[in-house]
Protein backbone atom coordinates (compact mmCIF):
# COMPACT_ATOMS: atom_id res chain seq x y z
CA UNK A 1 25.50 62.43 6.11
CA UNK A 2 23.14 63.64 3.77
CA UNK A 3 19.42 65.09 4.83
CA UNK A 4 16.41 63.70 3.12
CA UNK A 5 13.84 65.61 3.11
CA UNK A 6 10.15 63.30 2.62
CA UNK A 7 7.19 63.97 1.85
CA UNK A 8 4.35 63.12 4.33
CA UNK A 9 3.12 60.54 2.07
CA UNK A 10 6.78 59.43 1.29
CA UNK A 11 6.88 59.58 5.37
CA UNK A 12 3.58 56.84 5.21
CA UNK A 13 5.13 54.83 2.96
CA UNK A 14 8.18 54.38 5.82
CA UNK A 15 5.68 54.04 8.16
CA UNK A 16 3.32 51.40 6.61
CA UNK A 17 6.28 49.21 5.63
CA UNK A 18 7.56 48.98 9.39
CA UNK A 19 4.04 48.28 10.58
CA UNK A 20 3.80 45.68 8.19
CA UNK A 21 7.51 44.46 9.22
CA UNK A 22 6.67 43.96 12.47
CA UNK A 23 3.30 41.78 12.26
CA UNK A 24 4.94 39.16 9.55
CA UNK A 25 9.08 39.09 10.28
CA UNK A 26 10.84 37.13 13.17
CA UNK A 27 13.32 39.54 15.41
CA UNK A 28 13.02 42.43 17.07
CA UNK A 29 14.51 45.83 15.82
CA UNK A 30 14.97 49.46 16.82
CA UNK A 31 12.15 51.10 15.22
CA UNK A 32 11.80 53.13 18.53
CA UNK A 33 13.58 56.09 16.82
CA UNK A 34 11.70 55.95 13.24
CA UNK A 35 9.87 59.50 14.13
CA UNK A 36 12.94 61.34 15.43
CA UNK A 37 14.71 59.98 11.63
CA UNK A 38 12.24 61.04 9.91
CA UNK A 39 11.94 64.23 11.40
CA UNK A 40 16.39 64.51 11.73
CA UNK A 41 15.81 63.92 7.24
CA UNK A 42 18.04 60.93 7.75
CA UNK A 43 19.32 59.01 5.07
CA UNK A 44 19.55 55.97 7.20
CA UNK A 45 16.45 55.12 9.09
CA UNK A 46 16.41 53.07 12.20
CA UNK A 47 17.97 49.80 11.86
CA UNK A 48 19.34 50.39 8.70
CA UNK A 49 16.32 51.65 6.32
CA UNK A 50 17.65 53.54 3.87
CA UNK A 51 15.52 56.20 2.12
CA UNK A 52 15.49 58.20 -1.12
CA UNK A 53 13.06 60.98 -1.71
CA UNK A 54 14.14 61.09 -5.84
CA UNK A 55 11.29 61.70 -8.28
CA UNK A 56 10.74 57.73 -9.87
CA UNK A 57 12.61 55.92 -6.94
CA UNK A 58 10.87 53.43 -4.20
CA UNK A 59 11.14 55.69 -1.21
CA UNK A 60 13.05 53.24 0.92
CA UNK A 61 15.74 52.14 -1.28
CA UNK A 62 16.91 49.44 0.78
CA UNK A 63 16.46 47.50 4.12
CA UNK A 64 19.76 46.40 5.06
CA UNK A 65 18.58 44.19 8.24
CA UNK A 66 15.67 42.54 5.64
CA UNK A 67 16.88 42.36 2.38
CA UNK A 68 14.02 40.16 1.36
CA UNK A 69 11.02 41.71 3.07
CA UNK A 70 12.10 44.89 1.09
CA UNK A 71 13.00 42.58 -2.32
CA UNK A 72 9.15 41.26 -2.00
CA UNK A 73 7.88 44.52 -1.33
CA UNK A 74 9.94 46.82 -3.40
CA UNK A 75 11.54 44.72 -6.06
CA UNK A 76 8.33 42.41 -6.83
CA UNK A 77 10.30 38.91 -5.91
CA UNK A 78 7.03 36.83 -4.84
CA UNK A 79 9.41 34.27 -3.72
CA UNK A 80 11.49 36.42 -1.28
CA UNK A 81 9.25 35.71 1.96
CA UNK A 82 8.14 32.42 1.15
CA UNK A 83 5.61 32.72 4.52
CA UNK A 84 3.51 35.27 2.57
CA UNK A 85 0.87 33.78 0.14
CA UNK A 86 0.69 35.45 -3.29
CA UNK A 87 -2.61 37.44 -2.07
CA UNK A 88 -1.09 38.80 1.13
CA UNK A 89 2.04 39.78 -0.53
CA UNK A 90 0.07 41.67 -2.99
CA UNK A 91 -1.63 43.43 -0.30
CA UNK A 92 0.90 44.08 1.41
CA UNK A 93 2.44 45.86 -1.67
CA UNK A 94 -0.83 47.68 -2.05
CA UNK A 95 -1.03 48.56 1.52
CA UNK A 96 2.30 49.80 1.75
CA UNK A 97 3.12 51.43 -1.50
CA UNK A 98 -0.16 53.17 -2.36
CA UNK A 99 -1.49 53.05 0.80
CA UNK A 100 -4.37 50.88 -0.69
CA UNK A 101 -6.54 48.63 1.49
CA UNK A 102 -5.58 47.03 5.01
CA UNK A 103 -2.09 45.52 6.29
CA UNK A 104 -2.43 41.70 5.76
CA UNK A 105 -2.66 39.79 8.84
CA UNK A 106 -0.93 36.58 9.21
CA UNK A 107 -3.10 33.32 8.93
CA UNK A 108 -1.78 31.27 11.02
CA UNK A 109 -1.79 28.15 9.31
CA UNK A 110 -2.37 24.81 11.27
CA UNK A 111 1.30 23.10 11.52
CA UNK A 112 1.04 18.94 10.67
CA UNK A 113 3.13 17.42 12.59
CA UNK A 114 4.41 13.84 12.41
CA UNK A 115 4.24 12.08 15.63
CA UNK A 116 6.88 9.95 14.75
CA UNK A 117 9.21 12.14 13.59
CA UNK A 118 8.75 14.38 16.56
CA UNK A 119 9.30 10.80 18.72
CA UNK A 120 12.53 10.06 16.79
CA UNK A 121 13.82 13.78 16.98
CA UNK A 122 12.86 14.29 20.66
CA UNK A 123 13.21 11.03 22.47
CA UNK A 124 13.10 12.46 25.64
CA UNK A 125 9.86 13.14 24.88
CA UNK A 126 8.82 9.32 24.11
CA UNK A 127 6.25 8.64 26.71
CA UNK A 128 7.76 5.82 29.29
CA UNK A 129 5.18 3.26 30.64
């Protein structure tokens, strides 16, 4: 396995994207261990964050387990988390890249629902009279 050796600002960079993972992706994941990898110079970051300390390169090259948090973060595809409006995807880039700003926090949008269709979907939860 190769060692990576970060920078601590490279080291933020990890850090600021898996803070911002956590607050706006479903699951849980293993980021229990992100010190000790960083510290190790892993290659392969907890839960399969893989990092590059090149001169010109994104510091985490990939996110196996997210492909497109990282592609909306990394590779500028605004339609890769569809959740994220354009302005909290942009700070989220800033936040995380340049270390710009504040983490986004979810708006938690009031959810329409049709009566109805929730009546038709759920019959068991028709009232009875």
């Amino acid at each position: 396995m190769t060692e990576v050796a970060l920078s601590e600002e490279q080291k933020n960079v990890v850090r600021r994207y898996v803070q911002t993972w956590r607050r706006w992706r479903p699951g849980i994941r293993g980021f229990a261990r992100l010190e000790d990898d960083l510290e190790r110079r892993a290659e392969i970051l907890v839960d399969g964050i893989a990092v590059d300390s090149g001169p010109g390169t994104s510091v985490i090259r990939s996110d196996d387990k997210d492909k497109n948090f990282h592609a909306a973060i990394f590779g500028n595809d605004d339609r890769a988390v569809p959740d994220m409006t354009a302005d909290e995807l942009a700070q989220a880039r800033r936040f995380i890249i340049d270390g710009h700003g504040e983490m986004p926090v979810r708006k938690w949008r009031e959810l329409r629902v049709n009566a109805a269709a929730v009546m038709a979907r759920f019959p068991a939860a028709t009232p009875t009279k």
